[in-house]
C-alpha atoms as a PDB file:
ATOM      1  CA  UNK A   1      15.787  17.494 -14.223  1.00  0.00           C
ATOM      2  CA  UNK A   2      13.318  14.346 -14.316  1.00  0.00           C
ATOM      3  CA  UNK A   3      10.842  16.803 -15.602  1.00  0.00           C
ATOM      4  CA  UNK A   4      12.453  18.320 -18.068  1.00  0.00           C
ATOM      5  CA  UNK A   5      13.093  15.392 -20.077  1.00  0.00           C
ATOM      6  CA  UNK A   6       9.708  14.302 -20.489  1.00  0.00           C
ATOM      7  CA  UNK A   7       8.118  17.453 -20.792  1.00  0.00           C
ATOM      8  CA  UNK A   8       7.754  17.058 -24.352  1.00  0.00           C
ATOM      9  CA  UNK A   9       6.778  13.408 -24.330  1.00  0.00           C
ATOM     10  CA  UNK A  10       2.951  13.562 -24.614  1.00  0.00           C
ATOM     11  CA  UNK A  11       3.125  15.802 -27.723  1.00  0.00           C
ATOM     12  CA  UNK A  12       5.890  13.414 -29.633  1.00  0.00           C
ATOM     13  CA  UNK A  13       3.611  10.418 -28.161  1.00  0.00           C
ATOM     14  CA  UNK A  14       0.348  12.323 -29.330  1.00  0.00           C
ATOM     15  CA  UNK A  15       2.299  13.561 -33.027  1.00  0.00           C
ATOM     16  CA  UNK A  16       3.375   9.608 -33.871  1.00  0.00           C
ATOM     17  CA  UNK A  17      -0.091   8.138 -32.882  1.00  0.00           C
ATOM     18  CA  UNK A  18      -1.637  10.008 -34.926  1.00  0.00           C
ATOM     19  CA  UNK A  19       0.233   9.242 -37.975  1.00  0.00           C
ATOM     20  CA  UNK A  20      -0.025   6.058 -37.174  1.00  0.00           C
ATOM     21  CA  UNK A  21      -3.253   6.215 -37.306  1.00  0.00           C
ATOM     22  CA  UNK A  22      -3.703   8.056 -40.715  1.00  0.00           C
ATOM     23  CA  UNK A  23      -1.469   5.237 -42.055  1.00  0.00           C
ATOM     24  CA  UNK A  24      -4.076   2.659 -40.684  1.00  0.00           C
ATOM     25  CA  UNK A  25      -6.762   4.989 -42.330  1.00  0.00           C
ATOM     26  CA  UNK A  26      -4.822   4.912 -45.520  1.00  0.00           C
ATOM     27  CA  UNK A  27      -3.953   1.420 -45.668  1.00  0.00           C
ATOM     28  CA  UNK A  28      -7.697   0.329 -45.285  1.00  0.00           C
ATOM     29  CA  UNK A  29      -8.441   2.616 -48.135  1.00  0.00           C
ATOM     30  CA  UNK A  30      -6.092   0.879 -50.178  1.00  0.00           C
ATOM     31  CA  UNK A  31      -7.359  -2.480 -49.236  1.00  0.00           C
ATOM     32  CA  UNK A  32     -10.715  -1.705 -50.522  1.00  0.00           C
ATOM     33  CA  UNK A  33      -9.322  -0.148 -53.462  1.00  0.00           C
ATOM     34  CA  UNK A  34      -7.816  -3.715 -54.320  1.00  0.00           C
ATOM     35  CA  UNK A  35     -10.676  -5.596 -53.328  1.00  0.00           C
ATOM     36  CA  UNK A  36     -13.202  -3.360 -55.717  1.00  0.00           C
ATOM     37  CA  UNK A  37     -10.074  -3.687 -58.644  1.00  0.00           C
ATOM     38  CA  UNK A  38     -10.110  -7.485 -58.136  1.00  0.00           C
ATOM     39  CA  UNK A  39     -13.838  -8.079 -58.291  1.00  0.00           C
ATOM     40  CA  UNK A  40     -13.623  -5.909 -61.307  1.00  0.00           C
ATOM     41  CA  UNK A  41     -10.809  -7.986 -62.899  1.00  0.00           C
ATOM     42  CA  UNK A  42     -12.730 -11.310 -62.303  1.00  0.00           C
ATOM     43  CA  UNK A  43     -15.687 -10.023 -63.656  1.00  0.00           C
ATOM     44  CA  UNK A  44     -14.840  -8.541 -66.796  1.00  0.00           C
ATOM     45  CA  UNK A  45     -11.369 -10.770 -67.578  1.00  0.00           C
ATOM     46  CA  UNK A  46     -13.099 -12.825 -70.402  1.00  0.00           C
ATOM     47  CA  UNK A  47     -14.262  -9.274 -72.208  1.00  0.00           C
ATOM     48  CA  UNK A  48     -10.893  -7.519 -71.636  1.00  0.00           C
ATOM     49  CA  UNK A  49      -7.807  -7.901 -74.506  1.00  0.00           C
ATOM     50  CA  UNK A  50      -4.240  -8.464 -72.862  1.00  0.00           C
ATOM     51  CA  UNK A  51      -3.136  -5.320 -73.170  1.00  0.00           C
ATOM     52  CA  UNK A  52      -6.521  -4.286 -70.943  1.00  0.00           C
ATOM     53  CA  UNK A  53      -5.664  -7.410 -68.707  1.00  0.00           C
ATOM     54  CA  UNK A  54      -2.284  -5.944 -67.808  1.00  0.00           C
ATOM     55  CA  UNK A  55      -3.323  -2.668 -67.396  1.00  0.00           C
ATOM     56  CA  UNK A  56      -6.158  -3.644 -64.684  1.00  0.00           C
ATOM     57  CA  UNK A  57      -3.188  -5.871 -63.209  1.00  0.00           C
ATOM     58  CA  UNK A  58      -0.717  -3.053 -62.692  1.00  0.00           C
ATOM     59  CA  UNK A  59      -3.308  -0.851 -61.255  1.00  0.00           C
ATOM     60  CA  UNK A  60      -3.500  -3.570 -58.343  1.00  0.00           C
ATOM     61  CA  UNK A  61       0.024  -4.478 -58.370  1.00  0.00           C
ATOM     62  CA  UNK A  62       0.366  -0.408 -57.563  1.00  0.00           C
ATOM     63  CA  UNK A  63      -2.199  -0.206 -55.021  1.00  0.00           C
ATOM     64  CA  UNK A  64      -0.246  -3.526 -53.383  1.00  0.00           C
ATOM     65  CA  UNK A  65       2.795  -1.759 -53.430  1.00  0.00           C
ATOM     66  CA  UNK A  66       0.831   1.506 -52.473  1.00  0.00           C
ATOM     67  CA  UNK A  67      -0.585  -0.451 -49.263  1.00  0.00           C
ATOM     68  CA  UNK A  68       3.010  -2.130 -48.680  1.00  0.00           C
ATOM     69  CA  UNK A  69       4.372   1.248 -48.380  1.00  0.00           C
ATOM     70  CA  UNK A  70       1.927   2.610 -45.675  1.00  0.00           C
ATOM     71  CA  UNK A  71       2.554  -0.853 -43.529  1.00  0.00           C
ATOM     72  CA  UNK A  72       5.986   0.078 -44.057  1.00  0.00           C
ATOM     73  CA  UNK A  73       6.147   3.790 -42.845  1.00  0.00           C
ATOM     74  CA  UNK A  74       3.693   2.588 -39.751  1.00  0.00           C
ATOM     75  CA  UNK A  75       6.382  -0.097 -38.473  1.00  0.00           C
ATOM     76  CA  UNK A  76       9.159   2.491 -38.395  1.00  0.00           C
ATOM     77  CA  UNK A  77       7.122   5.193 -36.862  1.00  0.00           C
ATOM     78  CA  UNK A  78       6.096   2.544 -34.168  1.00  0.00           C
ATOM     79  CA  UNK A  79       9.852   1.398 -33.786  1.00  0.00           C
ATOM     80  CA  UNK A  80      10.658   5.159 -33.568  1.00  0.00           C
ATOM     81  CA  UNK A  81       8.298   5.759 -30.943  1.00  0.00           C
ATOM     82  CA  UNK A  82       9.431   2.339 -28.758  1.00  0.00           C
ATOM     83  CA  UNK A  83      13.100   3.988 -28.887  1.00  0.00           C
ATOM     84  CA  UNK A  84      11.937   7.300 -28.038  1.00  0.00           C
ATOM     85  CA  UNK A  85      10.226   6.011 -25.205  1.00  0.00           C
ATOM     86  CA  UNK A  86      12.726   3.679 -24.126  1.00  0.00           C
ATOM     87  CA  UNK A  87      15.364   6.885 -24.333  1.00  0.00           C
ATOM     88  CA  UNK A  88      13.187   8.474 -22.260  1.00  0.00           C
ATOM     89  CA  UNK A  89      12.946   5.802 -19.041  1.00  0.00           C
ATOM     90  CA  UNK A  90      16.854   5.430 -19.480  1.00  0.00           C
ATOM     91  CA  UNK A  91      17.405   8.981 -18.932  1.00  0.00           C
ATOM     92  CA  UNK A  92      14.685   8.374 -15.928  1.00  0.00           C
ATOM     93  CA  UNK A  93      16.130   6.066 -14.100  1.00  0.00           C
ATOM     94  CA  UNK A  94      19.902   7.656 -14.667  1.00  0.00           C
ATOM     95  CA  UNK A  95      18.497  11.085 -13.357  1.00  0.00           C
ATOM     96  CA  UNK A  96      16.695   8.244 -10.580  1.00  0.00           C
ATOM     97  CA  UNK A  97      19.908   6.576  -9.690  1.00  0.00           C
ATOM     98  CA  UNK A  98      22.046   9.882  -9.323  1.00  0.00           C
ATOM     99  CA  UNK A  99      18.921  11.428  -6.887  1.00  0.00           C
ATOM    100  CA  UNK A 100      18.721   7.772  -4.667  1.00  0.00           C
ATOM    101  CA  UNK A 101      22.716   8.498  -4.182  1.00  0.00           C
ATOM    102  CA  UNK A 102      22.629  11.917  -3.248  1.00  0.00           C
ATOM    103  CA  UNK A 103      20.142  11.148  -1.079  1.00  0.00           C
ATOM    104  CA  UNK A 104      22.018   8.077   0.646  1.00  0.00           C
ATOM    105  CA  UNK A 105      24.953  10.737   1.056  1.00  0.00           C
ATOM    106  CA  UNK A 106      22.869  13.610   2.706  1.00  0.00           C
ATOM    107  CA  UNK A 107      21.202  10.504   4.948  1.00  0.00           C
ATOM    108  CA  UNK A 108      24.319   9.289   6.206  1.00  0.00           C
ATOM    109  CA  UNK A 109      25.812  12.820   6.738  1.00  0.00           C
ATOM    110  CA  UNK A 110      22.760  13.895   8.950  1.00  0.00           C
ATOM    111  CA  UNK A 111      23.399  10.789  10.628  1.00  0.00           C
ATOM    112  CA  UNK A 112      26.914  11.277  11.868  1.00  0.00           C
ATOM    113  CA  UNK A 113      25.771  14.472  12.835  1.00  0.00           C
ATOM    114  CA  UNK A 114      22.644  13.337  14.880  1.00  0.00           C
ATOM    115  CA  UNK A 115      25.005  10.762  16.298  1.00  0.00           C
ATOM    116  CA  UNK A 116      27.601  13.525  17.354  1.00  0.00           C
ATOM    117  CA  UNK A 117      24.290  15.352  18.436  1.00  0.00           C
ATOM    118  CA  UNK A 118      23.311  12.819  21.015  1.00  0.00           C
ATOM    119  CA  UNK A 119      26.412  11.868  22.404  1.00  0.00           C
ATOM    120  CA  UNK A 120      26.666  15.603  23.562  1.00  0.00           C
ATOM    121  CA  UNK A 121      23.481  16.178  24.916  1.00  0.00           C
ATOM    122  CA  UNK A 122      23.368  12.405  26.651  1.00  0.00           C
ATOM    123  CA  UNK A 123      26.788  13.726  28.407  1.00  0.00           C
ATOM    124  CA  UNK A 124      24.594  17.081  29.532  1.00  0.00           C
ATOM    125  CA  UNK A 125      22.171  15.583  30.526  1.00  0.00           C
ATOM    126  CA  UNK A 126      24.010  13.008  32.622  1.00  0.00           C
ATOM    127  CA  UNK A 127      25.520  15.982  34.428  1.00  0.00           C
ATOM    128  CA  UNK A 128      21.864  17.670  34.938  1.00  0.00           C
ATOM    129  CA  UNK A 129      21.143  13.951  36.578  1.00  0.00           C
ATOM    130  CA  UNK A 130      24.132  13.698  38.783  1.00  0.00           C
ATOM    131  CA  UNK A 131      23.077  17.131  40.012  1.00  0.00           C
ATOM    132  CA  UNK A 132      19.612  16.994  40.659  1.00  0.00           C
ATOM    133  CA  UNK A 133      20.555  13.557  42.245  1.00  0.00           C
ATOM    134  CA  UNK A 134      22.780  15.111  44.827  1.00  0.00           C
ATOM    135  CA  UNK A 135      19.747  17.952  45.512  1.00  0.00           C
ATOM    136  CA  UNK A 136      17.394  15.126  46.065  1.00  0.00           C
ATOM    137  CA  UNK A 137      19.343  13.223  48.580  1.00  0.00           C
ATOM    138  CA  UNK A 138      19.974  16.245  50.568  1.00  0.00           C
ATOM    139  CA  UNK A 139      15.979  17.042  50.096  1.00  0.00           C
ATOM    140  CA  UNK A 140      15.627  14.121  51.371  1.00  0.00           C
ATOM    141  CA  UNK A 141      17.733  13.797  54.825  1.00  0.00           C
ATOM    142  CA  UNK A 142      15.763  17.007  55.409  1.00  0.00           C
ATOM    143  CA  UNK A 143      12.543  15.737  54.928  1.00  0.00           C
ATOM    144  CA  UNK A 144      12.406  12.414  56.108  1.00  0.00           C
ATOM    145  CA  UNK A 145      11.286  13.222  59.876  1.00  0.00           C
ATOM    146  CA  UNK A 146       8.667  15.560  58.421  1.00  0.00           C
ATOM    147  CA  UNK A 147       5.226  14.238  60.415  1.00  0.00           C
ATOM    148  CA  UNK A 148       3.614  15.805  56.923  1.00  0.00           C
ATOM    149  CA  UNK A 149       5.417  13.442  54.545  1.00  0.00           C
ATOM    150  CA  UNK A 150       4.758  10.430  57.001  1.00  0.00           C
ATOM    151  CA  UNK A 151       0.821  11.953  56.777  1.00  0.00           C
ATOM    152  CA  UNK A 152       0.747  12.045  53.106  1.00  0.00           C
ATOM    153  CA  UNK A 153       2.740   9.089  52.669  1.00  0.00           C
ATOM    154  CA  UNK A 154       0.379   7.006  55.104  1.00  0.00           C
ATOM    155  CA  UNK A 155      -2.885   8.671  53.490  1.00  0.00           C
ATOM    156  CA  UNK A 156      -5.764   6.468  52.853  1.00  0.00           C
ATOM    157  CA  UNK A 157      -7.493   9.088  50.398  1.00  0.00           C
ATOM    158  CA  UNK A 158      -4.500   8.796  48.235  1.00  0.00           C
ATOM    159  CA  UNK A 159      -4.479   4.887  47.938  1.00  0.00           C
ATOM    160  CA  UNK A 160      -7.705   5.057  47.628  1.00  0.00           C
ATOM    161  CA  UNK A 161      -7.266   7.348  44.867  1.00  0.00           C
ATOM    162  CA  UNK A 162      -4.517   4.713  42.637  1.00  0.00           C
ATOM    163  CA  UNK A 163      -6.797   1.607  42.988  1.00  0.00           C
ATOM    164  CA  UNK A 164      -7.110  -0.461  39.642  1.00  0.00           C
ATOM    165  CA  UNK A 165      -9.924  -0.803  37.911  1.00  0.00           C
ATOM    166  CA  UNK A 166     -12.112  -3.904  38.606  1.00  0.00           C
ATOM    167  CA  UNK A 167     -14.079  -5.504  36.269  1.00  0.00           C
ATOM    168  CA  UNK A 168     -17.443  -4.447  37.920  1.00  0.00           C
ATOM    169  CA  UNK A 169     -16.473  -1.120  36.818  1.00  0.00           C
ATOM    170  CA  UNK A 170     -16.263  -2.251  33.773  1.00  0.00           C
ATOM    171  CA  UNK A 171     -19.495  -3.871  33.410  1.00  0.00           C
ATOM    172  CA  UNK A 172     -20.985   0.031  35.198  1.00  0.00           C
ATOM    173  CA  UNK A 173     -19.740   1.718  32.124  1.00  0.00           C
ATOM    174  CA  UNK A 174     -22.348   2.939  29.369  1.00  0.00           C
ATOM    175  CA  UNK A 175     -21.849   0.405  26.525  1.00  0.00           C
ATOM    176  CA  UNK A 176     -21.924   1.559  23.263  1.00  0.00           C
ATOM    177  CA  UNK A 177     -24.736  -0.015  21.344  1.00  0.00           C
ATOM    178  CA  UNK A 178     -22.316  -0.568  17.927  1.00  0.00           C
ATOM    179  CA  UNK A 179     -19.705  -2.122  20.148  1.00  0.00           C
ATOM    180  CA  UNK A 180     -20.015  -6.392  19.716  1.00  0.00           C
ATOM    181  CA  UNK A 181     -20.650  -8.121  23.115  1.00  0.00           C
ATOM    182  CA  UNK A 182     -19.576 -11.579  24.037  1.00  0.00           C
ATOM    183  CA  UNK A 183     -19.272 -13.916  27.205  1.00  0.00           C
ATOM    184  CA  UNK A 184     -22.658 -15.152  28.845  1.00  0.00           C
ATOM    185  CA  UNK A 185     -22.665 -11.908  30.548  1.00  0.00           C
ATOM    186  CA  UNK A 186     -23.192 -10.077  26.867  1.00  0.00           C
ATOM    187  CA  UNK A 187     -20.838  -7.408  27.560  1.00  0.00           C
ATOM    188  CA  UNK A 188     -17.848  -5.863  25.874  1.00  0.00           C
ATOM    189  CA  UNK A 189     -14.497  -7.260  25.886  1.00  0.00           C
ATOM    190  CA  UNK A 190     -12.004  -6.384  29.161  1.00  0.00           C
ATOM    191  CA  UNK A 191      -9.654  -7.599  31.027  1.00  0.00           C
ATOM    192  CA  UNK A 192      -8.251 -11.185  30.155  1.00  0.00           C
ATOM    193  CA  UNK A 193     -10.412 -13.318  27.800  1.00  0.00           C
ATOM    194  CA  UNK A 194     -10.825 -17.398  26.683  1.00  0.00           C
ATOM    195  CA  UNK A 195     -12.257 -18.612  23.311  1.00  0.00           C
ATOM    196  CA  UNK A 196     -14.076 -21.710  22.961  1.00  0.00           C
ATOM    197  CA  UNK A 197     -12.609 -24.506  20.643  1.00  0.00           C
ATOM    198  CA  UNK A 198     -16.025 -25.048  19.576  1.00  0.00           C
ATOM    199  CA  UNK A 199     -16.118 -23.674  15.978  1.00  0.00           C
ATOM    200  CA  UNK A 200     -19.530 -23.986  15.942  1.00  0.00           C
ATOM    201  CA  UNK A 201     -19.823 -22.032  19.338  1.00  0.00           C
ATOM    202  CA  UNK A 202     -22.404 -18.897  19.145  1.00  0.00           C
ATOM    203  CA  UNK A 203     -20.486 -16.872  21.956  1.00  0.00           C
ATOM    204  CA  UNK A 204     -17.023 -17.948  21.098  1.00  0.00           C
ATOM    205  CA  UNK A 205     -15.256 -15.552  24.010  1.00  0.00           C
ATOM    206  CA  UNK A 206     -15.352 -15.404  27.391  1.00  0.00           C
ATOM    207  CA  UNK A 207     -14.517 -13.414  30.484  1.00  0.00           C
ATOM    208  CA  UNK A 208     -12.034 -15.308  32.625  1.00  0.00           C
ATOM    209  CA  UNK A 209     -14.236 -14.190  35.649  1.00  0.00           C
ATOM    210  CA  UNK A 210     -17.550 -15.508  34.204  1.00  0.00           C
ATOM    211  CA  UNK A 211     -16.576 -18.609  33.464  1.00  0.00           C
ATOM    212  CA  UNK A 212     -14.650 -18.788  36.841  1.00  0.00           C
ATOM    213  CA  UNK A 213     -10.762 -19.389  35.210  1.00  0.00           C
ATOM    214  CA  UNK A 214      -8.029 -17.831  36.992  1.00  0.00           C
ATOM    215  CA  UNK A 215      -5.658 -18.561  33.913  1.00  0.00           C
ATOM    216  CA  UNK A 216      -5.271 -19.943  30.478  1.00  0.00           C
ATOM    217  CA  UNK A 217      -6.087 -24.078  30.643  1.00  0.00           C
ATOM    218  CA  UNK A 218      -3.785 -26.223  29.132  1.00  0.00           C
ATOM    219  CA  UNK A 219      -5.361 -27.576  25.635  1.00  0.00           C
ATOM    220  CA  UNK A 220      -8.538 -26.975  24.702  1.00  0.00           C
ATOM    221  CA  UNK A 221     -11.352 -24.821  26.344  1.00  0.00           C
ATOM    222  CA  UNK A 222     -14.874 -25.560  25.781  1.00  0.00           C
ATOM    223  CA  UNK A 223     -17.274 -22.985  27.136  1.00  0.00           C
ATOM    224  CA  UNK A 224     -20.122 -24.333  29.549  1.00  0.00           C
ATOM    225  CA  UNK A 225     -22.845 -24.292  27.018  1.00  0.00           C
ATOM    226  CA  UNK A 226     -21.180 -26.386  24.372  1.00  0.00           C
ATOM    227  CA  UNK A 227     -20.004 -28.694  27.303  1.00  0.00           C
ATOM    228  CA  UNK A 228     -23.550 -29.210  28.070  1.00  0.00           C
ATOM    229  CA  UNK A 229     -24.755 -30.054  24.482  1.00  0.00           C
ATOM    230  CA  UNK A 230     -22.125 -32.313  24.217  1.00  0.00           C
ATOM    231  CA  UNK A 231     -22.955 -34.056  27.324  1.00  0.00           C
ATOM    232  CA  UNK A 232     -26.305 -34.434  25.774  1.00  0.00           C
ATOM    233  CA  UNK A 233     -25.388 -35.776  22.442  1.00  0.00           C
END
């Protein structure tokens, strides 16, 4: 539908333009046609009788009217072209409005039914809960006196295993030469970091561990360098 009513608008867009432009053609024609007639008429009007005067006068009162005609002719095809257009981006935004609302209606309808959806399979899978609740907590009376579980549970190659990452680890990884360092340490950013309130500071962040802060001060932060060189100013 939105494409079949401005299938055709290119050609009629192309068609009008370019009588438009043959008008412009022919009304610049006709402007040097009156120009040429006038120089003519000055130059000659003390040789020429009346009846020669009116003569030369009509032929540039006809290529006026001539030239009037064209200017004419281009206005309404331009004002015929505005309406078609304009028809056009009414019918647009019609066909528009009508697709927005059948859309709204299809949203909300697949919305009740997702709704309707969920409620059912939140209600199953409550059930598969309750069940595999009641399986665990017999599992478990079962297994609690198991010397195995206490083993596994008590493992020090499992904790071991789950330790967090330190920040030495960090500092072990291969850096990647693109990636920007920072901190007086020149290494990538990790873990929790402070920038100096020194605008004019070169490093401008700062590992919490390098600059031995165990949290964010209160206020400003200036890093140890630009303490120093203020210390020396």
């Amino acid at each position: 539908m939105l494409c079949s009513c401005i299938e055709n608008l290119p050609c009629e867009l192309q068609r009008n333009f370019t009588l438009m432009r043959d008008l412009d053609n022919r009304t610049e024609e006709k402007k040097g046609e009156i120009d040429q007639l006038a120089q003519e008429y000055i130059a000659k009007v003390k040789n020429l009788a009346s009846e020669q005067r009116v003569e030369h006068l009509q032929k540039i009162q006809h290529a006026y009217s001539k030239c009037k005609e064209f200017s004419d002719d281009k206005v309404q095809l331009a004002m015929q072209t505005y309406e078609m257009v304009d028809k056009h981006i009414r019918r647009l935004d019609a066909d528009l409005a009508r697709f927005e609302n059948e859309l709204k209606e299809k949203l909300e309808v697949s919305g009740y039914e997702s709704t309707e959806g969920r409620a059912v399979k939140k209600g199953e899978s409550r059930g598969l809960k309750e069940k595999r609740a009641s399986r665990g907590r017999a599992k478990k009376c079962s297994d609690e006196d198991s010397p195995k579980k206490k083993k596994i549970k008590n493992s020090p190659e499992l904790s071991d295993t789950f330790l967090p990452m330190q920040p030495s680890d960090v500092l072990d990884m291969p850096v990647d030469p693109n990636e920007p360092t920072y901190c007086l340490c020149h290494q990538v950013s990790y873990g929790e970091m402070i920038g100096c309130d020194n605008p004019d500071c070169p490093i401008e962040w700062f590992h919490f561990a390098c600059v031995d802060l165990a949290s964010k001060p209160k206020g400003k932060w200036f890093c140890p360098r630009c303490t120093q060189d203020k210390k020396k100013k």
